[in-house]
PDB file of N, CA and C in Angstrom:
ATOM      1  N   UNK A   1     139.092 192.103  98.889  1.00  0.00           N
ATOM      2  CA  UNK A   1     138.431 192.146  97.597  1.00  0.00           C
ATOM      3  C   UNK A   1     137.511 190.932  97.490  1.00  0.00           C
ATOM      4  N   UNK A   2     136.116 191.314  96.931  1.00  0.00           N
ATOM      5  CA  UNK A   2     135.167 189.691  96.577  1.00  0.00           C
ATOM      6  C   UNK A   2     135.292 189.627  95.326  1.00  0.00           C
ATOM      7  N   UNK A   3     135.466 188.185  95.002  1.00  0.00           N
ATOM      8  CA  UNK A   3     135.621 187.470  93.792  1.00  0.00           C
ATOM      9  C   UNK A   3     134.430 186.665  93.412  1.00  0.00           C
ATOM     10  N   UNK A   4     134.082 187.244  92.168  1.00  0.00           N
ATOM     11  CA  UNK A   4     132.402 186.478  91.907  1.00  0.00           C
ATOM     12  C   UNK A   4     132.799 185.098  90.698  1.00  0.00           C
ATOM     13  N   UNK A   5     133.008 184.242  90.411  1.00  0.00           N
ATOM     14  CA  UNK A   5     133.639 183.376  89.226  1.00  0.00           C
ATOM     15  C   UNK A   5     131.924 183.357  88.927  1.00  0.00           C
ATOM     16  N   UNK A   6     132.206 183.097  86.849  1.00  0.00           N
ATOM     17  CA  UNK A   6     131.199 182.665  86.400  1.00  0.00           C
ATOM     18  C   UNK A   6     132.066 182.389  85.164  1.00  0.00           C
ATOM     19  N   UNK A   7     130.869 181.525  83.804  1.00  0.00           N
ATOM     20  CA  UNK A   7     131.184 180.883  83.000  1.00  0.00           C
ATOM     21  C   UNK A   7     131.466 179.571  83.273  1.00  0.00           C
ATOM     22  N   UNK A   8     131.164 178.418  84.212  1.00  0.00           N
ATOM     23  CA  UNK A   8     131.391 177.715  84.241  1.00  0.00           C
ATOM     24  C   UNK A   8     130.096 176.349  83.734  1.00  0.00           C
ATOM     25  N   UNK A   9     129.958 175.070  83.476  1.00  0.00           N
ATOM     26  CA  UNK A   9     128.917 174.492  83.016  1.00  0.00           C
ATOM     27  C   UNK A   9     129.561 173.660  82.496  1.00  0.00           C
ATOM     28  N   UNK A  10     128.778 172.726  81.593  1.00  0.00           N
ATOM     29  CA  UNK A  10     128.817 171.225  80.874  1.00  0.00           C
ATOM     30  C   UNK A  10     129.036 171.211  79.520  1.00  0.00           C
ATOM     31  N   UNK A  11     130.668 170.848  79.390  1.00  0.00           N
ATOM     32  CA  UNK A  11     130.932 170.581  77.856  1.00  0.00           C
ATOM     33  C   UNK A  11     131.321 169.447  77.671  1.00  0.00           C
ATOM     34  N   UNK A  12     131.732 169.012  76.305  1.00  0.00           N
ATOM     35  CA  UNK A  12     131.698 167.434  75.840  1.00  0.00           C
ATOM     36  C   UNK A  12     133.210 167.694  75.755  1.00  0.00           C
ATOM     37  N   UNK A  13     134.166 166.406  75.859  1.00  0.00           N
ATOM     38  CA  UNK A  13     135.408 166.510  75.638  1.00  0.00           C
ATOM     39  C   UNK A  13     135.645 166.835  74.333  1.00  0.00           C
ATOM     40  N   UNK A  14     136.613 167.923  74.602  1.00  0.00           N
ATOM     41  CA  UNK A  14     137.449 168.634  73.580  1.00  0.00           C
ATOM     42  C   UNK A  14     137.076 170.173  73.484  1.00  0.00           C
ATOM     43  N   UNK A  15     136.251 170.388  73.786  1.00  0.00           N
ATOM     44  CA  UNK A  15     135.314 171.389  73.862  1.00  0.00           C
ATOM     45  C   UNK A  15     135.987 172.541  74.847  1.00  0.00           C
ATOM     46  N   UNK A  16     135.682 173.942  74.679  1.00  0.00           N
ATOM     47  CA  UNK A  16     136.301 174.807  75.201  1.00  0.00           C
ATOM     48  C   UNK A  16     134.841 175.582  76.203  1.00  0.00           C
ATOM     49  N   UNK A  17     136.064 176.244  77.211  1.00  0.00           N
ATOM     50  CA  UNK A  17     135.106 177.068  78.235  1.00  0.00           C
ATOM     51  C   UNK A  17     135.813 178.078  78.454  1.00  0.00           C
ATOM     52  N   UNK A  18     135.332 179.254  79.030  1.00  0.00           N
ATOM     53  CA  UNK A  18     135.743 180.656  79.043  1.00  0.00           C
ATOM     54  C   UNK A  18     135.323 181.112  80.630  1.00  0.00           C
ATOM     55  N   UNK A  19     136.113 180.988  81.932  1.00  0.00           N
ATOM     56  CA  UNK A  19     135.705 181.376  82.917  1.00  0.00           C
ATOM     57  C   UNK A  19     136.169 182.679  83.222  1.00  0.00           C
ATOM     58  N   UNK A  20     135.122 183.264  83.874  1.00  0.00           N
ATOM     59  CA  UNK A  20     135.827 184.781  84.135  1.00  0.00           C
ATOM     60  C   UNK A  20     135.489 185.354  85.909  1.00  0.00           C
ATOM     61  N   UNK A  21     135.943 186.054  86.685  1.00  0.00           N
ATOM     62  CA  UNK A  21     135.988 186.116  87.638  1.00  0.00           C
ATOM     63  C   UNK A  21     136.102 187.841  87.775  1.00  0.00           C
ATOM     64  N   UNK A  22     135.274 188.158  88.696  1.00  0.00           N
ATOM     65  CA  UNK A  22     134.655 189.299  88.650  1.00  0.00           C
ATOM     66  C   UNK A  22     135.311 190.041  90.097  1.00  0.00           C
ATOM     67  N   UNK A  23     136.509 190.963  90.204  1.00  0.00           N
ATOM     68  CA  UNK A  23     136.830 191.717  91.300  1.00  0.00           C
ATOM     69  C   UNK A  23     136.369 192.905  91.762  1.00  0.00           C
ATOM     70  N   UNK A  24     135.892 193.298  93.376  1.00  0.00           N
ATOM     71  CA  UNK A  24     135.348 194.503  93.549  1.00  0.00           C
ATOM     72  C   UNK A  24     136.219 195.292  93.676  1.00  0.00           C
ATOM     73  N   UNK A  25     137.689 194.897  93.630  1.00  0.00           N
ATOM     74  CA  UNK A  25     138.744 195.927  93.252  1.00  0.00           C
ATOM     75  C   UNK A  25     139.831 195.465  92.667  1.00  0.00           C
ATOM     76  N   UNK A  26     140.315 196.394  92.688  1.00  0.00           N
ATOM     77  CA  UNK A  26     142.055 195.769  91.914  1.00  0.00           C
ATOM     78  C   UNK A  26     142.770 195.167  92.630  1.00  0.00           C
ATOM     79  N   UNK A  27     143.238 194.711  91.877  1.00  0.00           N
ATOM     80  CA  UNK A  27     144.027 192.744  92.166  1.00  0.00           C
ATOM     81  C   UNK A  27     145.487 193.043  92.208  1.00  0.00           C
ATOM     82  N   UNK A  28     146.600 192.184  92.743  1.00  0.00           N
ATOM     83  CA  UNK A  28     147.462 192.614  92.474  1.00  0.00           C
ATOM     84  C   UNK A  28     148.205 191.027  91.823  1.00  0.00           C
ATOM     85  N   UNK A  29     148.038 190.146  92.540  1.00  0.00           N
ATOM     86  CA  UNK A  29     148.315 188.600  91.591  1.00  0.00           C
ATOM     87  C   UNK A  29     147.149 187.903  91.936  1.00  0.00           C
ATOM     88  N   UNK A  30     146.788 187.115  90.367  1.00  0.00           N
ATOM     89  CA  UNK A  30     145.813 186.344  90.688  1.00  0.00           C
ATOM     90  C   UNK A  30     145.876 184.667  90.634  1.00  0.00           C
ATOM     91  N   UNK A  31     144.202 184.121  90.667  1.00  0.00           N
ATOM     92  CA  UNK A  31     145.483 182.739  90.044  1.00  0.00           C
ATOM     93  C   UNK A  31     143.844 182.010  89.854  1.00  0.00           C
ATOM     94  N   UNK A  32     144.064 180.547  89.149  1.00  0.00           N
ATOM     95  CA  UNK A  32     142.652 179.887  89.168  1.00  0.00           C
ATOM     96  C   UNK A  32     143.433 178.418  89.918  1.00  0.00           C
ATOM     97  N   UNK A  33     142.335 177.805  90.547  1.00  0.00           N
ATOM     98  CA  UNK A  33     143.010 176.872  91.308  1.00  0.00           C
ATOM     99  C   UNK A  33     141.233 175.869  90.836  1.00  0.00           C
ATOM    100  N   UNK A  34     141.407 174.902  91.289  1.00  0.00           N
ATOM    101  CA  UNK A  34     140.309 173.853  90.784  1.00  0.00           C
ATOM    102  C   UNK A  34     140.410 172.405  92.235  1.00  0.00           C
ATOM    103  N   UNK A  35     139.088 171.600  92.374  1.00  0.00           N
ATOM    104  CA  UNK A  35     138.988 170.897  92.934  1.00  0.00           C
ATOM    105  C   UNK A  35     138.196 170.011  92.210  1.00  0.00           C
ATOM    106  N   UNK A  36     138.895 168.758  92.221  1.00  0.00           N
ATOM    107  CA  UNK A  36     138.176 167.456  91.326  1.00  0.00           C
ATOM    108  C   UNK A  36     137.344 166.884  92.799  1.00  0.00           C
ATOM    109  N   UNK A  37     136.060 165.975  92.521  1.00  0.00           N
ATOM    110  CA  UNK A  37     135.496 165.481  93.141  1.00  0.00           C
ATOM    111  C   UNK A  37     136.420 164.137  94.112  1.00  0.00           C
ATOM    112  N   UNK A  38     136.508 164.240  95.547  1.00  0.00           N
ATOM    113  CA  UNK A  38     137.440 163.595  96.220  1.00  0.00           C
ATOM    114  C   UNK A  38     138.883 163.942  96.031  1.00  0.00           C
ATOM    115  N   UNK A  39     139.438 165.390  95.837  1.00  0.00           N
ATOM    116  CA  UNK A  39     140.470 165.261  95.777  1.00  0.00           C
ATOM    117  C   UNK A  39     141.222 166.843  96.239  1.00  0.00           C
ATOM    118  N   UNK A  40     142.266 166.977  96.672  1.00  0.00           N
ATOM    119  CA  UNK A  40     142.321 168.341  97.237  1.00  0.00           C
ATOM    120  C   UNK A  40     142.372 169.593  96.275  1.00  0.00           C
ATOM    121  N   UNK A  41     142.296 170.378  96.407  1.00  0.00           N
ATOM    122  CA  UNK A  41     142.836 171.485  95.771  1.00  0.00           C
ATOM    123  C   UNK A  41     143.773 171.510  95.240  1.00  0.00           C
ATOM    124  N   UNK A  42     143.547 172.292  93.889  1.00  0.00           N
ATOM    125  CA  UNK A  42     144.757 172.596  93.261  1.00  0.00           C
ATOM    126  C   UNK A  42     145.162 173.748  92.032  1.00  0.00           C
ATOM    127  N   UNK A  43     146.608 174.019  92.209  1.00  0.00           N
ATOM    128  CA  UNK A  43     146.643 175.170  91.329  1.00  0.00           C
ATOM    129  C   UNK A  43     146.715 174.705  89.646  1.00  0.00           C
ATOM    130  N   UNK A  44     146.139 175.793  89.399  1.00  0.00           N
ATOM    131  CA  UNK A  44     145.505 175.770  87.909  1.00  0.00           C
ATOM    132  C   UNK A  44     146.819 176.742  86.915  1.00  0.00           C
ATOM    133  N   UNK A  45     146.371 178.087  87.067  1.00  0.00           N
ATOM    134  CA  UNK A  45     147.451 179.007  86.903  1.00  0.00           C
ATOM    135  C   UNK A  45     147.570 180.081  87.833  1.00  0.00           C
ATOM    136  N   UNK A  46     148.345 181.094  87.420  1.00  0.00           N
ATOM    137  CA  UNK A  46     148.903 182.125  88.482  1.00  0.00           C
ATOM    138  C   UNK A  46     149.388 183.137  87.350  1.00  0.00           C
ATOM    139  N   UNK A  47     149.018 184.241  87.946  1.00  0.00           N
ATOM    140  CA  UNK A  47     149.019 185.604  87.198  1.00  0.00           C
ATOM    141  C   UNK A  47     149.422 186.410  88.019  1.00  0.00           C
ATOM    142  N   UNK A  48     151.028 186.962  87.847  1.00  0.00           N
ATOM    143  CA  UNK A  48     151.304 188.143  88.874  1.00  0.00           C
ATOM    144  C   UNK A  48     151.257 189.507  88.392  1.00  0.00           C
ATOM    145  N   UNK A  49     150.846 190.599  88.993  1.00  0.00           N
ATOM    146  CA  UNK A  49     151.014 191.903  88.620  1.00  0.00           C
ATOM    147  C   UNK A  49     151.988 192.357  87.538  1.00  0.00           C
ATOM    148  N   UNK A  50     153.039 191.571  87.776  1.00  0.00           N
ATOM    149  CA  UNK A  50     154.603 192.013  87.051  1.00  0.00           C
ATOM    150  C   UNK A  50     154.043 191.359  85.785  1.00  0.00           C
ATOM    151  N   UNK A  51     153.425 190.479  85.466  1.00  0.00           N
ATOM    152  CA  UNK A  51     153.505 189.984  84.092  1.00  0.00           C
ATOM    153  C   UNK A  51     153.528 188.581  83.820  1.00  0.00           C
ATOM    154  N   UNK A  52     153.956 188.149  85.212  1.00  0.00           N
ATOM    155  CA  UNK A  52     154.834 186.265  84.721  1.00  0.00           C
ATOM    156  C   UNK A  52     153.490 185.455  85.288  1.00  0.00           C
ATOM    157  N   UNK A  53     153.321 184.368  84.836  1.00  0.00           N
ATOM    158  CA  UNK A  53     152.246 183.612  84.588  1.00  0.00           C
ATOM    159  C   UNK A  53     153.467 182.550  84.767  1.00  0.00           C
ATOM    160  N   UNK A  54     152.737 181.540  85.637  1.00  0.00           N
ATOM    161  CA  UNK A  54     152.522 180.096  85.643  1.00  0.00           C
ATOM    162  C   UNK A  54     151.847 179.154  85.522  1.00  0.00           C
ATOM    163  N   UNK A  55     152.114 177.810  84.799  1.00  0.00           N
ATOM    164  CA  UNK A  55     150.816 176.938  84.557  1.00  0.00           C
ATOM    165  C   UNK A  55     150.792 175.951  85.690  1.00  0.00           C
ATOM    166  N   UNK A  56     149.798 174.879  85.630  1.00  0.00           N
ATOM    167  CA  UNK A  56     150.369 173.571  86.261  1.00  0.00           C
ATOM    168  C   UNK A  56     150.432 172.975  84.822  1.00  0.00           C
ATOM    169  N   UNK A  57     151.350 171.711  85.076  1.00  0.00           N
ATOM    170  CA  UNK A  57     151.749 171.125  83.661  1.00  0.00           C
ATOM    171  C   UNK A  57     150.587 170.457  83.089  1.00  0.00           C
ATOM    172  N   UNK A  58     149.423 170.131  83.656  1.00  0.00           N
ATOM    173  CA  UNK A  58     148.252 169.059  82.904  1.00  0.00           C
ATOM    174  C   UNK A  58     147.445 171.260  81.765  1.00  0.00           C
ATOM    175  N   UNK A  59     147.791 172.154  82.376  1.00  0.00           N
ATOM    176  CA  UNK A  59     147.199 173.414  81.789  1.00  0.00           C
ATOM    177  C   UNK A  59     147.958 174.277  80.736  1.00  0.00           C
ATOM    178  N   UNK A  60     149.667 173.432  80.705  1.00  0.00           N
ATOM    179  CA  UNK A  60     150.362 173.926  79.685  1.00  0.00           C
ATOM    180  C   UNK A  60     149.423 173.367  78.390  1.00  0.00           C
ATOM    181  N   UNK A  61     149.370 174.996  77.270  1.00  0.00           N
ATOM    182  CA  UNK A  61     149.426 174.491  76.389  1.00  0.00           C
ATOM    183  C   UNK A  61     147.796 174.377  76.203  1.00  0.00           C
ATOM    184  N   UNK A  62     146.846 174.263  77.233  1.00  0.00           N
ATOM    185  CA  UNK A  62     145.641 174.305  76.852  1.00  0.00           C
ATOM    186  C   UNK A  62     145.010 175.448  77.348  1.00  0.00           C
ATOM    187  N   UNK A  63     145.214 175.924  78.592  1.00  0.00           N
ATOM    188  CA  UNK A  63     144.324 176.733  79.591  1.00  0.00           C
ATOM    189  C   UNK A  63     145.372 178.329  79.196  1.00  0.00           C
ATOM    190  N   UNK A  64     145.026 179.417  79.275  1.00  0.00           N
ATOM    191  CA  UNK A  64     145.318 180.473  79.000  1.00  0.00           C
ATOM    192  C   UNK A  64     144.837 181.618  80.386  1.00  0.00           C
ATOM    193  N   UNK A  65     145.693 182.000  81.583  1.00  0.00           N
ATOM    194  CA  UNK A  65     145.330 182.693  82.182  1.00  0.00           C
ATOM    195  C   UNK A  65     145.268 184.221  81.747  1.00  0.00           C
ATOM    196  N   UNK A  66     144.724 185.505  81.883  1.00  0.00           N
ATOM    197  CA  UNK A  66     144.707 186.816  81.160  1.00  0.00           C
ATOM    198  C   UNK A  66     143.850 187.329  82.285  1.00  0.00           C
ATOM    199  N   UNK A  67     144.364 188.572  82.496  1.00  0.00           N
ATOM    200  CA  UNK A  67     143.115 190.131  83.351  1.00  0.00           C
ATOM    201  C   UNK A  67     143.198 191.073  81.985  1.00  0.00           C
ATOM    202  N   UNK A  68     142.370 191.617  82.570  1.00  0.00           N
ATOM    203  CA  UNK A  68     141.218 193.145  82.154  1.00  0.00           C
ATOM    204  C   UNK A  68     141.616 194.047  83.466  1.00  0.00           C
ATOM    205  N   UNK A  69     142.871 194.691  83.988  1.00  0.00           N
ATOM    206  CA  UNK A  69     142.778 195.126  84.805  1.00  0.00           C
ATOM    207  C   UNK A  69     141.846 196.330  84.776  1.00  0.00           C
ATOM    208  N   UNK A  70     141.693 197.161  83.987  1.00  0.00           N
ATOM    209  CA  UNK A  70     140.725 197.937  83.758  1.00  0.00           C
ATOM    210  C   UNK A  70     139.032 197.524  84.626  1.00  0.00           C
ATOM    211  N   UNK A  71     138.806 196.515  84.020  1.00  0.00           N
ATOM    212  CA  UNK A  71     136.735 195.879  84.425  1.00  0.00           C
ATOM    213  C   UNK A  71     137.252 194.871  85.210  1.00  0.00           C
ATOM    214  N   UNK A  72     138.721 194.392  86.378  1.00  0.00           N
ATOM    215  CA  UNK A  72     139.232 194.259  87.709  1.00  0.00           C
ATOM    216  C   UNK A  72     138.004 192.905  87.414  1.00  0.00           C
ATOM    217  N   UNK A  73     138.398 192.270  86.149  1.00  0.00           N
ATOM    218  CA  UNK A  73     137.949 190.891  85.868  1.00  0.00           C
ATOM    219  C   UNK A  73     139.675 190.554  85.295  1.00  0.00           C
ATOM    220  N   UNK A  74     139.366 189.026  85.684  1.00  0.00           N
ATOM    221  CA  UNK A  74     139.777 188.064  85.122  1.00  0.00           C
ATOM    222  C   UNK A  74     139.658 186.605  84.673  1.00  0.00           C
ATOM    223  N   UNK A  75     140.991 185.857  83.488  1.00  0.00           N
ATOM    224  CA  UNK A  75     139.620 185.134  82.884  1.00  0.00           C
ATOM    225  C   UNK A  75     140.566 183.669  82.993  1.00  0.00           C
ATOM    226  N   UNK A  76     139.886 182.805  82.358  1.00  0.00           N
ATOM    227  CA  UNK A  76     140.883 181.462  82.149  1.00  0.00           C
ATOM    228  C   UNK A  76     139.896 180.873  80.686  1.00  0.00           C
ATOM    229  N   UNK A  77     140.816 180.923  79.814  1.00  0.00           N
ATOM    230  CA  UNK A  77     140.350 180.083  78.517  1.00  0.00           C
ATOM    231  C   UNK A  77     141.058 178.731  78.551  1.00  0.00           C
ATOM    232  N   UNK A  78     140.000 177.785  78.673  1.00  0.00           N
ATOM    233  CA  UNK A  78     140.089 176.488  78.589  1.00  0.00           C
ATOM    234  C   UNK A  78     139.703 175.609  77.072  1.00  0.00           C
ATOM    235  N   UNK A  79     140.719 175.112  76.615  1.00  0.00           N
ATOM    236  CA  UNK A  79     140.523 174.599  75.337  1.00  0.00           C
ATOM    237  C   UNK A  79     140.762 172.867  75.518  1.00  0.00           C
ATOM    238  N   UNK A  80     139.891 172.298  74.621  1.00  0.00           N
ATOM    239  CA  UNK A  80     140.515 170.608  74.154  1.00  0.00           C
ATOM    240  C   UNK A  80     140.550 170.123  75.748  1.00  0.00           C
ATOM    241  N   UNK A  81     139.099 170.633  76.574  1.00  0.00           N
ATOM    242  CA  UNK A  81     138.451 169.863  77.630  1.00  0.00           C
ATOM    243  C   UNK A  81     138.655 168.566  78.058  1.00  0.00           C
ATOM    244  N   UNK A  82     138.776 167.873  78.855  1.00  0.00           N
ATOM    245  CA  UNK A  82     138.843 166.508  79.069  1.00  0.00           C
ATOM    246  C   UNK A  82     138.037 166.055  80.233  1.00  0.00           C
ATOM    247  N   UNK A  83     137.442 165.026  80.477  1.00  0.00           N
ATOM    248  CA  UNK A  83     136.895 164.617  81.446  1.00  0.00           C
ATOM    249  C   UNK A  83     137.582 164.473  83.055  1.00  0.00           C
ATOM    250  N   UNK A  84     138.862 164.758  82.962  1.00  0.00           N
ATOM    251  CA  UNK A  84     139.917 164.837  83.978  1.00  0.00           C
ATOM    252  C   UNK A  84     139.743 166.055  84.505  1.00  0.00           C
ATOM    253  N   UNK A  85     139.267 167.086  83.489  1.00  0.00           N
ATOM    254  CA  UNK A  85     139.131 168.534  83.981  1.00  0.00           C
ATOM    255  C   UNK A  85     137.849 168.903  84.537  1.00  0.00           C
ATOM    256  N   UNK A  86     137.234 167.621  84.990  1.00  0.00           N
ATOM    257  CA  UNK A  86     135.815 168.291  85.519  1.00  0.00           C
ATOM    258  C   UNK A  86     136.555 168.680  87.041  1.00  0.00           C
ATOM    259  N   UNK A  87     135.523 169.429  87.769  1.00  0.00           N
ATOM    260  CA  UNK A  87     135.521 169.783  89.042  1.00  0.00           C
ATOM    261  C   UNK A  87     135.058 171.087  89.408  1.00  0.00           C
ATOM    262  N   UNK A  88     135.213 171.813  90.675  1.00  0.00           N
ATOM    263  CA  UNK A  88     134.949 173.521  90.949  1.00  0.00           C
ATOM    264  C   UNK A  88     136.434 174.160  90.515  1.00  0.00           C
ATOM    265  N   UNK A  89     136.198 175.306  89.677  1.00  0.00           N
ATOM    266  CA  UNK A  89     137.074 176.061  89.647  1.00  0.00           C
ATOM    267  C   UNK A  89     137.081 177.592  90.677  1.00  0.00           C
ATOM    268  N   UNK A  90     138.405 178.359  91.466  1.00  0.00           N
ATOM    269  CA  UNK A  90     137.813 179.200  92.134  1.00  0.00           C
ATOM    270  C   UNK A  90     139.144 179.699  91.615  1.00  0.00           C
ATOM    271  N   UNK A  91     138.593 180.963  91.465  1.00  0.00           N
ATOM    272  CA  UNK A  91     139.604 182.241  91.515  1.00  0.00           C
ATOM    273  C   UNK A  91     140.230 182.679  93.108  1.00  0.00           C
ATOM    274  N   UNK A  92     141.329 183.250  92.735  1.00  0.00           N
ATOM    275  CA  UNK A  92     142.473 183.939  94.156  1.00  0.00           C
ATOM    276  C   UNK A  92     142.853 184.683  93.880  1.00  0.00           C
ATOM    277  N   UNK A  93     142.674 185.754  94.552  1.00  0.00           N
ATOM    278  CA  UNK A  93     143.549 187.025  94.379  1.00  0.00           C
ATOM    279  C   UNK A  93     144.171 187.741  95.841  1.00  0.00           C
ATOM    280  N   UNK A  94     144.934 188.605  95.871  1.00  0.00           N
ATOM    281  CA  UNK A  94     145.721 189.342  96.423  1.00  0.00           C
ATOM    282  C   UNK A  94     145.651 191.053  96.144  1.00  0.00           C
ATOM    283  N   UNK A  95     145.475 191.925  96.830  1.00  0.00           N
ATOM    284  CA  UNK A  95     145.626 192.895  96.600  1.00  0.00           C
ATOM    285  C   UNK A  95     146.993 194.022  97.092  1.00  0.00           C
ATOM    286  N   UNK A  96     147.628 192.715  97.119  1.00  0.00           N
ATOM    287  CA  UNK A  96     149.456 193.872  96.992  1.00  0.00           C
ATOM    288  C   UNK A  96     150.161 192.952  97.308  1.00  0.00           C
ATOM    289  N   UNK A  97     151.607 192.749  97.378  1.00  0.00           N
ATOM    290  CA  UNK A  97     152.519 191.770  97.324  1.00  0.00           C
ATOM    291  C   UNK A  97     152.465 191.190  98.284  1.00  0.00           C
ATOM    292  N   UNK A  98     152.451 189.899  98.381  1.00  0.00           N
ATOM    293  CA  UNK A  98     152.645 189.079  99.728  1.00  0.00           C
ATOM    294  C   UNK A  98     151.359 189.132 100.516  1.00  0.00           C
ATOM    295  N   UNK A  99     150.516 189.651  99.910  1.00  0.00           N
ATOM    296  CA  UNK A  99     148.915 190.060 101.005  1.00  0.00           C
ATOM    297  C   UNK A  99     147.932 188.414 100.999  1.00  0.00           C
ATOM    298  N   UNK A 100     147.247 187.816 101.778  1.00  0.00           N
ATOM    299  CA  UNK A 100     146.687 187.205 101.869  1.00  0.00           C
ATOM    300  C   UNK A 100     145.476 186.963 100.741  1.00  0.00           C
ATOM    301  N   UNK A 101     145.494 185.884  99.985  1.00  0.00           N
ATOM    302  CA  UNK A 101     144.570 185.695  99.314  1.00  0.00           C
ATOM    303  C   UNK A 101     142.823 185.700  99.702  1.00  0.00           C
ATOM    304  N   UNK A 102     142.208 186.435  98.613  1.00  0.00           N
ATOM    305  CA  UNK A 102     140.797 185.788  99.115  1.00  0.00           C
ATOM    306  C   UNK A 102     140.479 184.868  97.970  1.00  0.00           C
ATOM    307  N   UNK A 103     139.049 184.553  98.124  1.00  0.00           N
ATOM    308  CA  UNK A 103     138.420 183.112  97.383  1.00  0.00           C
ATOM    309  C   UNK A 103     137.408 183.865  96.781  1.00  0.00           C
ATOM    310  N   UNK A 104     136.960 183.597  95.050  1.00  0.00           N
ATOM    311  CA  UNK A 104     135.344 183.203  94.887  1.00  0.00           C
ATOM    312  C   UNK A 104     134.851 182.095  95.839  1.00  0.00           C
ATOM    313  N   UNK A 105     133.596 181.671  94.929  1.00  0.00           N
ATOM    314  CA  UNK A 105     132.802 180.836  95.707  1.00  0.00           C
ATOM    315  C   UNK A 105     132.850 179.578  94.757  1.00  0.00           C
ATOM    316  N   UNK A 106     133.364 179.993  93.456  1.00  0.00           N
ATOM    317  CA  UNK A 106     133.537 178.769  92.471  1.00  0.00           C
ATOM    318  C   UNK A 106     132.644 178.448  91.988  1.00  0.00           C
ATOM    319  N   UNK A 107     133.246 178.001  90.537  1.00  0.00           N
ATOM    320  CA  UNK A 107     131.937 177.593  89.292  1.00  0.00           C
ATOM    321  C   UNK A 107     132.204 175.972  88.951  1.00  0.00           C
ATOM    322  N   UNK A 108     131.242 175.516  88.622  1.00  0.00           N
ATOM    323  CA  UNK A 108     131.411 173.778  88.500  1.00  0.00           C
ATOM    324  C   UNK A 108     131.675 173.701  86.951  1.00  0.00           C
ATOM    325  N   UNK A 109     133.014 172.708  86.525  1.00  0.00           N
ATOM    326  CA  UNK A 109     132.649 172.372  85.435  1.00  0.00           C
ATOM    327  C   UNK A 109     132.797 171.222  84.795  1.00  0.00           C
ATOM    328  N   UNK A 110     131.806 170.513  84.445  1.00  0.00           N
ATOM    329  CA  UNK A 110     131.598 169.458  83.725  1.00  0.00           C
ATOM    330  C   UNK A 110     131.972 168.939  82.342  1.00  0.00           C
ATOM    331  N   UNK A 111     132.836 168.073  82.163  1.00  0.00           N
ATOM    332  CA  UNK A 111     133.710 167.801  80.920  1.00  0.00           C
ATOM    333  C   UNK A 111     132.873 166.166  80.770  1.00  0.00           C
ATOM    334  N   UNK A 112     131.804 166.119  79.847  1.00  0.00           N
ATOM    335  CA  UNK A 112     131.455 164.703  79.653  1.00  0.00           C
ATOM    336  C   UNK A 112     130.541 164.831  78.352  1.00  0.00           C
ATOM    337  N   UNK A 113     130.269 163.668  77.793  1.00  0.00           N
ATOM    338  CA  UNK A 113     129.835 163.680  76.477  1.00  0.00           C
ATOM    339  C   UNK A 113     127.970 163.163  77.310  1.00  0.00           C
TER     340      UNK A 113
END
């Protein structure tokens, strides 16, 4: 499956963003993962088929993972931004249990006044 991410860009702290990620088919778990400048990868949230969602703890409470399995998009609402949260965000998905993830190409986003 290709994963297109968009919605990503330059907000001021506190400020909210709405990324959404675009599948050429159906997904079966997804997830958003992010890379800060100099620093490795990392998971954001995780969305499985069954229902259960995981955060990382800096995304409890602010970041909101959700699909549209229907338009085989999915999204991440980011609220109360921080400058900690800049970096590339990339979507992952899977198309059946245990199947190898693929990658978007990732959207940049900028948290600065």
């Amino acid at each position: 499956v290709q994963l297109v991410e968009s919605g990503g860009g330059l907000v001021q702290p506190g400020g909210s963003l709405r990324l959404s990620c675009a599948a050429s088919g159906s997904t079966f778990n997804v997830g958003w993962y992010r890379q800060a400048p100099g620093k490795q990868r990392e998971l954001v949230a995780i969305d499985t088929r069954v229902g259960r969602t995981n955060y990382a703890d800096f995304a409890k409470g602010r970041f909101t993972i959700s699909r549209d399995n229907a338009k085989n998009t999915i999204y991440l609402q980011m609220n109360n931004l921080k400058p900690d949260d800049t970096g590339v965000y990339y979507c992952a998905a899977n198309t059946y249990s245990g199947g190898t993830f693929n990658w978007g190409q990732g959207t940049l986003v900028t948290v600065s006044r």
